[in-house]
N, C-alpha and C. Protein backbone atom coordinates (compact mmCIF):
# COMPACT_ATOMS: atom_id res chain seq x y z
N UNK A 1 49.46 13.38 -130.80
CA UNK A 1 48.58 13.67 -131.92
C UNK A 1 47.56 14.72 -131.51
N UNK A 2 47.48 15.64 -132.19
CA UNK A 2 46.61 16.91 -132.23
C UNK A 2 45.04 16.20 -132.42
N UNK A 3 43.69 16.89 -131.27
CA UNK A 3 42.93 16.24 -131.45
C UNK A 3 41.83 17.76 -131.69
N UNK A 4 41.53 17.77 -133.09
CA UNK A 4 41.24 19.19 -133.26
C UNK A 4 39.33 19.33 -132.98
N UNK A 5 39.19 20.28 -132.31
CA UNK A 5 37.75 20.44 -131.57
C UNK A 5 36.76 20.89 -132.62
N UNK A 6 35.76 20.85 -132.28
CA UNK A 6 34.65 21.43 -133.07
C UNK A 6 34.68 23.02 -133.03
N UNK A 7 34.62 23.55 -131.92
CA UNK A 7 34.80 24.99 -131.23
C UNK A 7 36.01 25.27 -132.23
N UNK A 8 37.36 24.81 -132.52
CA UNK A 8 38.16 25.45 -133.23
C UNK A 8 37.31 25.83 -134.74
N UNK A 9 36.59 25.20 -135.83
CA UNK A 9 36.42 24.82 -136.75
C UNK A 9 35.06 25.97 -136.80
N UNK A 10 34.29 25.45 -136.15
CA UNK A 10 32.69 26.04 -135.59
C UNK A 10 32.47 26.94 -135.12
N UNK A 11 32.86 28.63 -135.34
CA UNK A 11 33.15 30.19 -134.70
C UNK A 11 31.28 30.29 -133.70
N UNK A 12 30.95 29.87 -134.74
CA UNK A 12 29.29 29.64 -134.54
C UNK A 12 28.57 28.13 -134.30
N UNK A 13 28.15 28.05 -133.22
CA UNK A 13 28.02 26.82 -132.86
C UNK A 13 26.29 26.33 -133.41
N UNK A 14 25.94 27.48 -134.14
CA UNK A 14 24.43 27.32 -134.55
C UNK A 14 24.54 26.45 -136.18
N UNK A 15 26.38 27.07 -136.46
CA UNK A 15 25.94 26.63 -137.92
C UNK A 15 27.07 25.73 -138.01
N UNK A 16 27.16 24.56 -137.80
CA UNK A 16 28.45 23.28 -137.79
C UNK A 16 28.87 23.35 -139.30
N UNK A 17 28.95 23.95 -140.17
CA UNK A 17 29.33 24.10 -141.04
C UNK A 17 30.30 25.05 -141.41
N UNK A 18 31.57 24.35 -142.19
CA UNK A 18 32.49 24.97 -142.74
C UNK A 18 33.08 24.48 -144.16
N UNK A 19 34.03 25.15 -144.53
CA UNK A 19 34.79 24.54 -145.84
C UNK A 19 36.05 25.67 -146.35
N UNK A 20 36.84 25.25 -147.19
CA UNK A 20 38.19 25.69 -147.10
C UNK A 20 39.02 25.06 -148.25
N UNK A 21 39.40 25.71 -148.82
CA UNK A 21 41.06 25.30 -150.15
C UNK A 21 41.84 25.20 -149.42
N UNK A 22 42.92 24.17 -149.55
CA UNK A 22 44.07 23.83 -148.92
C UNK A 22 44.99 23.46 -149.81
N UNK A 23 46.33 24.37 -149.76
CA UNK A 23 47.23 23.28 -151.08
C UNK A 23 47.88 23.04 -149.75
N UNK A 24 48.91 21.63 -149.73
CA UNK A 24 49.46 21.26 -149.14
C UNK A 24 50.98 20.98 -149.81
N UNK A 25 51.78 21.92 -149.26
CA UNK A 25 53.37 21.82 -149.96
C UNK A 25 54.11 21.16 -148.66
N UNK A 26 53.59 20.48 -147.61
CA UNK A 26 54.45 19.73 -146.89
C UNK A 26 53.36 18.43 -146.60
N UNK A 27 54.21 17.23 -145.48
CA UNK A 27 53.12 16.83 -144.86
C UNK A 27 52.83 17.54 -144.04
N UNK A 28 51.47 16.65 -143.71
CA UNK A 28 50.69 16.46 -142.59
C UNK A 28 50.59 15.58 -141.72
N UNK A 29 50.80 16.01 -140.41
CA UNK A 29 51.19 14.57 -139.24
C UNK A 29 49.47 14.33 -139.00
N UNK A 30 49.26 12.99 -138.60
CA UNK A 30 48.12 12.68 -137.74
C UNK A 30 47.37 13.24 -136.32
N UNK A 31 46.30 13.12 -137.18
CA UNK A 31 45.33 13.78 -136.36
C UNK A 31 44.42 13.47 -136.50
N UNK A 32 43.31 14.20 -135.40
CA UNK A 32 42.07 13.60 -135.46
C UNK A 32 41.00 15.08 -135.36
N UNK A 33 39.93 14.55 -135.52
CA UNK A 33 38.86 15.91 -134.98
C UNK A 33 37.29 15.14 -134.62
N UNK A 34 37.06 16.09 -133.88
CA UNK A 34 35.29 15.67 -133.93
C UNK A 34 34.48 16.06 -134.44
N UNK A 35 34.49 16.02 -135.69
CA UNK A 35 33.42 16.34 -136.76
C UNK A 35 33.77 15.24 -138.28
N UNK A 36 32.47 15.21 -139.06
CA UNK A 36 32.84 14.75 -139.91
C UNK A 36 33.57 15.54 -141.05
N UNK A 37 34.67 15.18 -141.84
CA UNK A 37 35.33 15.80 -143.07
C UNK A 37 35.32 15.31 -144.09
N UNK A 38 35.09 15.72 -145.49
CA UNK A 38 34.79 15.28 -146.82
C UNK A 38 36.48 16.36 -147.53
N UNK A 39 36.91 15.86 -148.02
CA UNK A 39 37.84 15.88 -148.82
C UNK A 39 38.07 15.60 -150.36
N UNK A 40 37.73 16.33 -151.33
CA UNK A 40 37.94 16.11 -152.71
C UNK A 40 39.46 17.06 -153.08
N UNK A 41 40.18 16.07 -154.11
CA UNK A 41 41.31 16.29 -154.61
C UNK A 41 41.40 17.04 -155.70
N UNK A 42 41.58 18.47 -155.60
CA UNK A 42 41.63 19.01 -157.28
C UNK A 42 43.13 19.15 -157.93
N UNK A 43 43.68 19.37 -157.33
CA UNK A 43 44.73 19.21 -158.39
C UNK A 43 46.19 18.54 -157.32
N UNK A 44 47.11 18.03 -158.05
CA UNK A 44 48.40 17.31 -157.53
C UNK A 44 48.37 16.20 -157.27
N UNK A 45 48.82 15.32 -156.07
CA UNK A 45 48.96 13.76 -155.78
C UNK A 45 49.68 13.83 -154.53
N UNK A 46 49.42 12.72 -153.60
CA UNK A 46 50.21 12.44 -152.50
C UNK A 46 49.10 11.63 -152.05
N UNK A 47 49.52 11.01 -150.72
CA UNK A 47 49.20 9.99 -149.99
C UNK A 47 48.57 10.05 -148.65
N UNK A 48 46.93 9.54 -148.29
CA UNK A 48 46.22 9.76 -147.55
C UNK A 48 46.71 8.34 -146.47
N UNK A 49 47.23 9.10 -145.08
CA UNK A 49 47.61 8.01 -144.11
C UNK A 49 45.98 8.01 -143.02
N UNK A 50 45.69 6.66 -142.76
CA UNK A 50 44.44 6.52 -141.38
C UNK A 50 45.00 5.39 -140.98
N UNK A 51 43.71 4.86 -140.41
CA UNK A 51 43.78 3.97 -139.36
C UNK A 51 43.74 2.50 -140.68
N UNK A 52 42.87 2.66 -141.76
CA UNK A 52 42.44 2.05 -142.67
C UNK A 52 43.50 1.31 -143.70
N UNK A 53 44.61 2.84 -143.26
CA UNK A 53 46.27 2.41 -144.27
C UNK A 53 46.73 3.44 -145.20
N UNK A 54 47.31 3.03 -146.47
CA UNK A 54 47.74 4.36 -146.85
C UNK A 54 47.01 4.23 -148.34
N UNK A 55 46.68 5.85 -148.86
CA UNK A 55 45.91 5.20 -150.00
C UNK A 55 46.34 6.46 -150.96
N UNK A 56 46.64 6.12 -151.85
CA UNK A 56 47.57 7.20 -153.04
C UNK A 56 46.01 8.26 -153.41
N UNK A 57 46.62 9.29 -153.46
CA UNK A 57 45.66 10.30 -154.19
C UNK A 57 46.00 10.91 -155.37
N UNK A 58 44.76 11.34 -156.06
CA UNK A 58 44.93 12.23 -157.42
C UNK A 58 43.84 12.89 -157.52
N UNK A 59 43.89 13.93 -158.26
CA UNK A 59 42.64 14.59 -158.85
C UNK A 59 41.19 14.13 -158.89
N UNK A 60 40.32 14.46 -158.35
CA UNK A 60 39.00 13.44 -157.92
C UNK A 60 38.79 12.84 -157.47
N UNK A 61 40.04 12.25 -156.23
CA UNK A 61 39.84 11.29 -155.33
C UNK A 61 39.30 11.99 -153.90
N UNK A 62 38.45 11.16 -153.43
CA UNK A 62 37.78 12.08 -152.33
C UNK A 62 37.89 10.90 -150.98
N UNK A 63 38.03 11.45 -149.96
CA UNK A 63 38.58 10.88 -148.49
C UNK A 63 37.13 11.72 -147.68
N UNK A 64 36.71 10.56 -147.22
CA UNK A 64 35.75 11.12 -145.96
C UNK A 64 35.46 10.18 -144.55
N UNK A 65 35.87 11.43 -143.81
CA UNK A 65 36.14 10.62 -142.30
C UNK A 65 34.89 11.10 -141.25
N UNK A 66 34.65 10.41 -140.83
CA UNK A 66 33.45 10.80 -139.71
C UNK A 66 34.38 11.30 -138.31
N UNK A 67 33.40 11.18 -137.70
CA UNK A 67 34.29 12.22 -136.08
C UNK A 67 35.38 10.74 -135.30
N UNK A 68 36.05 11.38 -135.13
CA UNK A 68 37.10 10.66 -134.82
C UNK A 68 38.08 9.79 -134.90
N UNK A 69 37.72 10.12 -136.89
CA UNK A 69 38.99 9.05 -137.14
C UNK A 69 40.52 9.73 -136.71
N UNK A 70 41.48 9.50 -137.28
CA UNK A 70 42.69 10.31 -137.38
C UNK A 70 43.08 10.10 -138.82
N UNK A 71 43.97 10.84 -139.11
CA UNK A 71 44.50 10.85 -140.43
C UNK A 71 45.71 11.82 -141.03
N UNK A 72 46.07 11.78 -141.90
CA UNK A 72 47.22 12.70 -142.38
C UNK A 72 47.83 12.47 -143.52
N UNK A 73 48.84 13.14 -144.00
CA UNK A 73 49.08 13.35 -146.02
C UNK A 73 50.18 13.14 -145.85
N UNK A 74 51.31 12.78 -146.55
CA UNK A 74 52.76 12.71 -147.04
C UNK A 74 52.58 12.28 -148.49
N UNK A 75 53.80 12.51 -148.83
CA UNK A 75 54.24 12.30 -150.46
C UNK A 75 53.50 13.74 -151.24
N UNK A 76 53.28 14.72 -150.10
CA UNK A 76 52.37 15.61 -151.10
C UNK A 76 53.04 16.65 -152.84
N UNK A 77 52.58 16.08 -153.72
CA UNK A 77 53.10 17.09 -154.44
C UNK A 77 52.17 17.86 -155.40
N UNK A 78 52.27 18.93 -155.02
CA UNK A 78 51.01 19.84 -155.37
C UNK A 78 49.76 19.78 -154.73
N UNK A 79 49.46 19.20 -153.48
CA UNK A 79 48.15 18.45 -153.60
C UNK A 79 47.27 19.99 -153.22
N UNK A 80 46.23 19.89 -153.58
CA UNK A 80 45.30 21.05 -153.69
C UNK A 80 43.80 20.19 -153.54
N UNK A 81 43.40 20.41 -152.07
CA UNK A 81 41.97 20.04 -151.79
C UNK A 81 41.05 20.64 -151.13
N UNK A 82 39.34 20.88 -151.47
CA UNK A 82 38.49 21.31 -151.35
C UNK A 82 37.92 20.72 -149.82
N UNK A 83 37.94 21.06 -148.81
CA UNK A 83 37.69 20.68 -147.70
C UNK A 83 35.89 21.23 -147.20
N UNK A 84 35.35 19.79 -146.97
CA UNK A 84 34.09 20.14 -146.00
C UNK A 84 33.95 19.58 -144.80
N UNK A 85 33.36 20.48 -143.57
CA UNK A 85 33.12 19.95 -142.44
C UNK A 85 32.23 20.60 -141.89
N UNK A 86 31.62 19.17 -141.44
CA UNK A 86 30.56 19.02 -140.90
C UNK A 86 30.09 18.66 -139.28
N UNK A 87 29.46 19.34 -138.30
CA UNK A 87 29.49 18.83 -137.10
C UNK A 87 29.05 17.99 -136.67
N UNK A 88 29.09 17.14 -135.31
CA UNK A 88 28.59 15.43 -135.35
C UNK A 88 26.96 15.24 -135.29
N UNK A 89 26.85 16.82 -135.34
CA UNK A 89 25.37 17.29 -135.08
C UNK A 89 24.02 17.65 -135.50
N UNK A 90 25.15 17.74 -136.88
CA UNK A 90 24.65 18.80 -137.98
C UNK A 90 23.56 18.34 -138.28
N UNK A 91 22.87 16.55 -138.99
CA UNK A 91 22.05 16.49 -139.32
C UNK A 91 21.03 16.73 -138.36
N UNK A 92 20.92 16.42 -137.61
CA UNK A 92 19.82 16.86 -136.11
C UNK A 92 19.58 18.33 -136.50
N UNK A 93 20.45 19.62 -136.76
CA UNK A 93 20.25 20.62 -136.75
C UNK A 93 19.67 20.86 -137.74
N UNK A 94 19.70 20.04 -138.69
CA UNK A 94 18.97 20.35 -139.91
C UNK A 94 17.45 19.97 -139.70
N UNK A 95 17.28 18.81 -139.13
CA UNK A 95 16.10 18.30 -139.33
C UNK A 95 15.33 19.19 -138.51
N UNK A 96 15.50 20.17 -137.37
CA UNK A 96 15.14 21.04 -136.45
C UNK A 96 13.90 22.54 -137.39
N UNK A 97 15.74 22.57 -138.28
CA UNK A 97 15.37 23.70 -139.38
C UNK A 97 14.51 23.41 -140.01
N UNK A 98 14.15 21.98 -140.87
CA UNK A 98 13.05 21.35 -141.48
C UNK A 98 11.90 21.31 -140.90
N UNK A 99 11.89 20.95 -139.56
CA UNK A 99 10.42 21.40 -138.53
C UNK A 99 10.10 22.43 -138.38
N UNK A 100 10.57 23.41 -138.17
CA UNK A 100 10.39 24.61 -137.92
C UNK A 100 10.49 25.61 -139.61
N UNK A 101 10.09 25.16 -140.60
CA UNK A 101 9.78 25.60 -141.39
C UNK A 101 10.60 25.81 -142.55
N UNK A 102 12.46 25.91 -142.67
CA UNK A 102 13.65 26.43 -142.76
C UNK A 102 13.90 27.76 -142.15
N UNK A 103 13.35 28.06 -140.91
CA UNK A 103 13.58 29.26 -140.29
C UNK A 103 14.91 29.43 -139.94
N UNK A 104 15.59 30.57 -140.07
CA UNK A 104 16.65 30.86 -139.66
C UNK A 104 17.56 30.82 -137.81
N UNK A 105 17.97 30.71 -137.68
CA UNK A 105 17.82 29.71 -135.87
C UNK A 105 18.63 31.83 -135.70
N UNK A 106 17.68 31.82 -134.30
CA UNK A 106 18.15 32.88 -134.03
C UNK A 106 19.55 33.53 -133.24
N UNK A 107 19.94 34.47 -133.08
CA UNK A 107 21.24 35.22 -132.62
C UNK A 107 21.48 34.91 -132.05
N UNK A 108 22.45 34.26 -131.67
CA UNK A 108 23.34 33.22 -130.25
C UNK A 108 23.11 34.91 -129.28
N UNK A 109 22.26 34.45 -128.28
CA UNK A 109 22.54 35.34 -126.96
C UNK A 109 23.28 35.72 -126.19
N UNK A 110 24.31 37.04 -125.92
CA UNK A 110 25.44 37.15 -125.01
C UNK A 110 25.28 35.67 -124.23
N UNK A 111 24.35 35.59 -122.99
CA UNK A 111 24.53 34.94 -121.89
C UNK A 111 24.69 33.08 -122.42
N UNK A 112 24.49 32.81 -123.47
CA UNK A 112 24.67 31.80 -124.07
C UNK A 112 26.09 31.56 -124.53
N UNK A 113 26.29 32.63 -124.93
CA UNK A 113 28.02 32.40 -125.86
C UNK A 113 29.27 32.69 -124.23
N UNK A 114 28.15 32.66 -123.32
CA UNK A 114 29.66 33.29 -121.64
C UNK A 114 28.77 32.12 -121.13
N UNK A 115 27.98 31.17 -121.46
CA UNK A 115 27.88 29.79 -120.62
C UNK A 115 28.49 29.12 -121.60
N UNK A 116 28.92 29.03 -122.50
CA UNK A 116 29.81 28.07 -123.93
C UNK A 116 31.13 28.41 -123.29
N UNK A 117 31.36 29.49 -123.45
CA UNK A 117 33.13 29.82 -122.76
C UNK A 117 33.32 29.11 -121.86
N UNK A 118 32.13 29.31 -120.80
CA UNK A 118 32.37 28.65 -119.06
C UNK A 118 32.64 27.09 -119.17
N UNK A 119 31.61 26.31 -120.06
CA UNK A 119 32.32 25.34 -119.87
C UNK A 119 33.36 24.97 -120.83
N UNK A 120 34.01 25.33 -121.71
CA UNK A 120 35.10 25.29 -122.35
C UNK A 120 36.42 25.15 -121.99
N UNK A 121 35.95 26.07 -121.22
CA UNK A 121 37.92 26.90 -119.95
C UNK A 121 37.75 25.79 -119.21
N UNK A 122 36.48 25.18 -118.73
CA UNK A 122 36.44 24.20 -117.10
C UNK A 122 35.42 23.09 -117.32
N UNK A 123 36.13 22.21 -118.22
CA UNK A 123 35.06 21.01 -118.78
C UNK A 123 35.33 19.72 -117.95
N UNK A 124 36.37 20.03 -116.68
CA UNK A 124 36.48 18.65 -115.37
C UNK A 124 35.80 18.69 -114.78
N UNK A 125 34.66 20.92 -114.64
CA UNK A 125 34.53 20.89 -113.11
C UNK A 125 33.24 19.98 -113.13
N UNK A 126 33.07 20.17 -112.06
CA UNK A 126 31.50 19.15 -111.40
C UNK A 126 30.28 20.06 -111.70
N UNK A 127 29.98 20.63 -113.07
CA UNK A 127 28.92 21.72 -113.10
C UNK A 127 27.57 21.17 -113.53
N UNK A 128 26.80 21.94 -112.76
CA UNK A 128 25.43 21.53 -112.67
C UNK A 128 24.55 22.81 -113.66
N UNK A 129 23.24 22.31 -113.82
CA UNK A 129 22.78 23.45 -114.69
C UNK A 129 22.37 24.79 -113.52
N UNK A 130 22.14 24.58 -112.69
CA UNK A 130 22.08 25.55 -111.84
C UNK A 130 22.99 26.78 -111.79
N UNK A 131 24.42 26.07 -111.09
CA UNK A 131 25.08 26.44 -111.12
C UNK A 131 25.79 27.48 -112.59
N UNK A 132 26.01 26.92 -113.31
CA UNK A 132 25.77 27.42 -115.05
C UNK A 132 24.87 28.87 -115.10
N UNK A 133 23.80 28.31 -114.95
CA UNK A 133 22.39 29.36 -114.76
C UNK A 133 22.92 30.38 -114.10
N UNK A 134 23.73 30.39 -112.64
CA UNK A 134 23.75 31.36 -111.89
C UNK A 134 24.77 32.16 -112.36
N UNK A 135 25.73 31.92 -112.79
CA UNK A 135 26.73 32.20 -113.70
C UNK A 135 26.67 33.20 -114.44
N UNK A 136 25.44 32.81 -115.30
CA UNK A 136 25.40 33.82 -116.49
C UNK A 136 24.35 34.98 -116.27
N UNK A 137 22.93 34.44 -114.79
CA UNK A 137 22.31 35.09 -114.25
C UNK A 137 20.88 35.28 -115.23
N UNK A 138 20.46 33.83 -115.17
CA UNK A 138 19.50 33.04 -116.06
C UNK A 138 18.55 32.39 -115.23
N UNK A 139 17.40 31.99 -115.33
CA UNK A 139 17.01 30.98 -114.81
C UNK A 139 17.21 29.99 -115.23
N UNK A 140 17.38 28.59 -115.12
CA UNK A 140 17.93 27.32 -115.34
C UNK A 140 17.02 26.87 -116.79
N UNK A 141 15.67 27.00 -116.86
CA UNK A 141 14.48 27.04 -117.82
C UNK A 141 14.81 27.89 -119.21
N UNK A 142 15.24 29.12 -118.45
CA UNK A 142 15.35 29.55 -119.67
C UNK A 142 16.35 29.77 -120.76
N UNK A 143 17.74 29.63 -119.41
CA UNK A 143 19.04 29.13 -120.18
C UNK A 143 19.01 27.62 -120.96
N UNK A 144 18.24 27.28 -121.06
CA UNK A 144 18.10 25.91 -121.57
C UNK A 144 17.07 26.13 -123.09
N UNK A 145 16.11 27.28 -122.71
CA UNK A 145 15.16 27.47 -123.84
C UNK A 145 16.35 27.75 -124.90
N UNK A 146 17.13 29.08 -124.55
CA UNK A 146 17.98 29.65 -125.08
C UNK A 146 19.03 28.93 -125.79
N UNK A 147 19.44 28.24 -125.53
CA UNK A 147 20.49 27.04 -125.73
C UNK A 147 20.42 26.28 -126.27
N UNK A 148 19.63 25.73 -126.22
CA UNK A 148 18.65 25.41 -127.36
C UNK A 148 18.07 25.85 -128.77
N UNK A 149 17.67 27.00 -128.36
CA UNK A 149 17.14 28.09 -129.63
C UNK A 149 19.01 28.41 -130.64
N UNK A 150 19.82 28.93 -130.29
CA UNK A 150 21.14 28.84 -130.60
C UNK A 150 22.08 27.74 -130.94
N UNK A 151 22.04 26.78 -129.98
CA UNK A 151 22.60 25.82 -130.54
C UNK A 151 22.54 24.99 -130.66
N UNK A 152 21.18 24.10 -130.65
CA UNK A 152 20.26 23.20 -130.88
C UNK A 152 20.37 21.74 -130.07
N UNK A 153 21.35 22.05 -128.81
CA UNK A 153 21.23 21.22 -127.66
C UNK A 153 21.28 22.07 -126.19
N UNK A 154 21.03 21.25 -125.21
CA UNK A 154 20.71 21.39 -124.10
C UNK A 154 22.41 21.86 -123.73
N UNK A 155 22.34 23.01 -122.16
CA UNK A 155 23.97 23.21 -121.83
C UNK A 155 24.73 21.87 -121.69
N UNK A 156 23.93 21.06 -120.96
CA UNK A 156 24.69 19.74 -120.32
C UNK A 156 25.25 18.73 -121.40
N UNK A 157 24.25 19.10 -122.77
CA UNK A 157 24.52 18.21 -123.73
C UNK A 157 26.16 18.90 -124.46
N UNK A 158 25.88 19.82 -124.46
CA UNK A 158 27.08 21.05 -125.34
C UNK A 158 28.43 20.52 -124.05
N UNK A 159 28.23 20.52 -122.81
CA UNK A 159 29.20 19.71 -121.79
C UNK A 159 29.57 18.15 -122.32
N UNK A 160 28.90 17.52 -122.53
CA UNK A 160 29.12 16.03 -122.48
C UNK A 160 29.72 16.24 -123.88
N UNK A 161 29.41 16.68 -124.76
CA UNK A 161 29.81 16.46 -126.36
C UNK A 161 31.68 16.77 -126.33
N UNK A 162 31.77 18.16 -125.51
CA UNK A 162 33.09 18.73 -124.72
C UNK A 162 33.91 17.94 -124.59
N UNK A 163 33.43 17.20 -123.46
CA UNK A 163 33.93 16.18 -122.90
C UNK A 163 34.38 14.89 -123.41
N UNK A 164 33.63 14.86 -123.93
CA UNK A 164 33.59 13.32 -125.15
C UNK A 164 34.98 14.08 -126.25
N UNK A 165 35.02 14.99 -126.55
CA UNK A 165 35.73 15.08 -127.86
C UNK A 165 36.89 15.70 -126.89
N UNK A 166 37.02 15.80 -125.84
CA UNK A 166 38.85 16.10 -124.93
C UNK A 166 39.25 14.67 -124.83
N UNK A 167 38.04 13.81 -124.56
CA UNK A 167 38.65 12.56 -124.18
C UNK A 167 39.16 11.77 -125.44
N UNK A 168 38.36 11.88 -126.66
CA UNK A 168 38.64 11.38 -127.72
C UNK A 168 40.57 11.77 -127.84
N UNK A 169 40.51 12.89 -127.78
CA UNK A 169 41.48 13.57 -128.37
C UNK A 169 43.11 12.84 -126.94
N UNK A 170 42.60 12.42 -125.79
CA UNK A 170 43.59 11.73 -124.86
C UNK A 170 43.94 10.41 -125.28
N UNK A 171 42.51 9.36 -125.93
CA UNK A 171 43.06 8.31 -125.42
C UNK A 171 43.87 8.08 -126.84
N UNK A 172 44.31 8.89 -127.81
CA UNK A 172 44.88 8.80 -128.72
C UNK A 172 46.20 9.25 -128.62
N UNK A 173 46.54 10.70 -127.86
CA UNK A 173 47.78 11.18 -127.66
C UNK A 173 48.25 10.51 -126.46
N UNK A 174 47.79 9.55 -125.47
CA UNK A 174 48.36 9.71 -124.34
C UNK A 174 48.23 7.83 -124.20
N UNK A 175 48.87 7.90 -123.21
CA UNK A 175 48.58 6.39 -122.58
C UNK A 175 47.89 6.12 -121.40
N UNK A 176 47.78 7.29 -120.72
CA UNK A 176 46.33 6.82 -119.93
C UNK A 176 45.45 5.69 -119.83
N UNK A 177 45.84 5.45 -118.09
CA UNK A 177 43.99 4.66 -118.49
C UNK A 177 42.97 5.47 -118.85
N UNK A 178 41.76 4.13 -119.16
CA UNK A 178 40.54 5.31 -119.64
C UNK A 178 39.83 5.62 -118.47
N UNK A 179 40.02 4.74 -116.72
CA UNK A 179 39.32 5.68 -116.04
C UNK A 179 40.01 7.36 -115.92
N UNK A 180 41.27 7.05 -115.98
CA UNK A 180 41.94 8.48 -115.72
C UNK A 180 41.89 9.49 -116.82
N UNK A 181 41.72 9.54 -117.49
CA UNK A 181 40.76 9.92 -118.79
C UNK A 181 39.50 10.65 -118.65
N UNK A 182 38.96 9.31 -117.87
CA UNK A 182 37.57 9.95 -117.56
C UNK A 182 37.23 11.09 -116.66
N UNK A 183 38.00 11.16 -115.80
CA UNK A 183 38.43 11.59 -114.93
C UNK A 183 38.79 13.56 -115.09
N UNK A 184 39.70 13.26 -115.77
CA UNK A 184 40.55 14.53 -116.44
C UNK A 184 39.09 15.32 -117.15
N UNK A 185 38.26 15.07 -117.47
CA UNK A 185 37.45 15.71 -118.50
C UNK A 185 36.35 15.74 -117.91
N UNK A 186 35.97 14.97 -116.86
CA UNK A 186 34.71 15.75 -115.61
C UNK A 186 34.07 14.36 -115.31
N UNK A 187 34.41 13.01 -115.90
CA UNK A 187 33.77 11.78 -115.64
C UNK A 187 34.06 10.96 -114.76
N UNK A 188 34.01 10.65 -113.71
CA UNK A 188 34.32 10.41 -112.43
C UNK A 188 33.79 8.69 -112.45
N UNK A 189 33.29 8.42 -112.66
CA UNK A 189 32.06 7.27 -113.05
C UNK A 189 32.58 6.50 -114.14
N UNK A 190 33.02 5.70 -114.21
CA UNK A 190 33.83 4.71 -115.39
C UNK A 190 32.41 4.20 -116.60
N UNK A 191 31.51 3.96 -115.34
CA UNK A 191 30.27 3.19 -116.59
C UNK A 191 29.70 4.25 -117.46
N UNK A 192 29.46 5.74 -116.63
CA UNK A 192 28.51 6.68 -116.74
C UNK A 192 30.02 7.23 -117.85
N UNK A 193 30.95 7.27 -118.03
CA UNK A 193 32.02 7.90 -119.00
C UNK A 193 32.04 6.90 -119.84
N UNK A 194 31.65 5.55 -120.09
CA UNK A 194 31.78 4.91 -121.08
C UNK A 194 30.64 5.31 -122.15
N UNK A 195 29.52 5.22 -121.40
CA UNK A 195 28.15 5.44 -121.88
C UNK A 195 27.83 6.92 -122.83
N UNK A 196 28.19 7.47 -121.91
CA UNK A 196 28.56 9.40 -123.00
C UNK A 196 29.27 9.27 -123.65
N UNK A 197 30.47 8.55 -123.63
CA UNK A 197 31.76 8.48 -124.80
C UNK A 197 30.93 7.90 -125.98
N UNK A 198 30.15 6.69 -126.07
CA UNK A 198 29.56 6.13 -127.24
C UNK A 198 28.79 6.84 -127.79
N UNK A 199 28.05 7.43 -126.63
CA UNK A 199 26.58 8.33 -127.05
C UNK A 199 27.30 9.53 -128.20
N UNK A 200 28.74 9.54 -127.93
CA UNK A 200 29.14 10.56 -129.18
C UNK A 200 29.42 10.23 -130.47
N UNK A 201 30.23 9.22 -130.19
CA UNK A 201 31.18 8.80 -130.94
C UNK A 201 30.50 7.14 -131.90
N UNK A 202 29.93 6.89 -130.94
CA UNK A 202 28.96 5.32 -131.59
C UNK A 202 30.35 3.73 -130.91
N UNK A 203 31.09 4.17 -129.96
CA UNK A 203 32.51 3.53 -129.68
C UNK A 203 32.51 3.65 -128.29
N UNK A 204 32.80 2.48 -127.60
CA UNK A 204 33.20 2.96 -126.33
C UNK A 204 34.82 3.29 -126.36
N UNK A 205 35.28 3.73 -125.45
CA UNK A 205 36.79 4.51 -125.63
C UNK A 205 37.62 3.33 -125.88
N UNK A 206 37.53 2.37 -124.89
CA UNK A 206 38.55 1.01 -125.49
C UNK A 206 38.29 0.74 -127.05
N UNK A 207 37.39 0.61 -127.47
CA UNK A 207 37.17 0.26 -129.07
C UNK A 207 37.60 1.56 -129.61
N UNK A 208 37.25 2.95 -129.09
CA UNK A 208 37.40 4.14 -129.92
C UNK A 208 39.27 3.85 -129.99
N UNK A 209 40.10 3.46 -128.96
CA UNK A 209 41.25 3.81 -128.73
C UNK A 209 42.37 3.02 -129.74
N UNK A 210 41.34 1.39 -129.55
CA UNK A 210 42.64 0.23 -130.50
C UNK A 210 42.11 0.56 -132.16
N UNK A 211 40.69 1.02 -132.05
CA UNK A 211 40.59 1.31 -133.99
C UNK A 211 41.28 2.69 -134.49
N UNK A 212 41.36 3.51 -133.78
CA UNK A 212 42.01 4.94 -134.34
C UNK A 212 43.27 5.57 -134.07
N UNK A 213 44.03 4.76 -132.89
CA UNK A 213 45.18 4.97 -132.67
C UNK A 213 45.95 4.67 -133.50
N UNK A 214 47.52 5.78 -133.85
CA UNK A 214 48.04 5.54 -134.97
C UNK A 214 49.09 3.76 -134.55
């Protein structure tokens, strides 16, 4: 099962917001993502599969999944839906914007968008903010001001969230244990990988794994 990222969805990590028309002339296999999705039905019929069961659609019927359910369509005929998504983040980012006046959050900084890549490509390694920092050729302070200012968490946090949503996306496709899991995605520490997994998701991975697995 495809476990689709925020980074795919999110070009801009300042603005977790997206949306999209979709007709669907085939199915759709199960999947999951880490963000929340709102789904309204405008025109056709077919059948919304989750964890929850299967539930017939029509015109005005609306499906909304928070980060990490899974889900998918069959029986589609005609189905035509208005898609929103939202990041697991988003309201935080809003309320930021609300403090700060509705100011516009400023220009993601080269050296910000080549410390996002860095840990993207290499979200096992053992990276420290230092290290990160030296990377992009920052001081540690201010790559963090920055990172902040752009994408309204800390680098380490934009790591753990990473991390949390590769692992989401294993213990569903794979059979893994969850230390080896933890493992694969930079968590070495079974308690300290349980604890970030919830901090994302509101689930530790054993509960995230028997409620959302197909």
């Amino acid at each position: 099962m495809h476990n689709v990222l925020s980074s795919e969805v999110f070009p801009d990590p300042r603005l977790p917001v997206a949306g999209e028309r979709i007709e669907l002339v085939a199915d759709v296999a199960p999947h999951s993502h880490a963000f929340f999705e709102i789904a309204v039905v405008v025109a056709g019929r077919g059948t919304h599969l989750s964890a929850a069961g299967e539930v017939a659609l029509e015109p005005d019927s609306v499906v909304v999944l928070r980060p990490g359910e899974w889900h998918g369509y069959t029986d589609c005929d005609g189905l035509v839906l208005r898609n929103a998504y939202l990041g697991p983040d988003v309201f935080g980012l809003l309320s930021g914007a609300l403090v700060r006046g509705g100011d516009s959050p400023e220009p993601a900084h080269p050296a910000v968008q080549h410390a996002m890549r860095l840990l993207e490509a290499s979200i096992d390694e053992p990276w420290t903010l230092d290290r990160l920092a030296g990377l992009v050729n920052l001081a540690p302070g201010y790559l963090v001001r920055l990172f902040g200012r752009t994408a309204g968490i800390s680098p380490m946090a934009y790591l753990n969230r990473l991390r949390a949503e590769r692992a989401a996306g294993l213990l569903i496709e794979t059979e893994l244990p969850i230390a080896a899991i933890g493992a694969l995605v930079g968590w070495h520490d079974p308690s300290h990988a349980t604890r970030r997994f919830r901090t994302t998701f509101g689930l530790s991975p054993t509960h995230y794994r028997a409620t959302f697995r197909p």
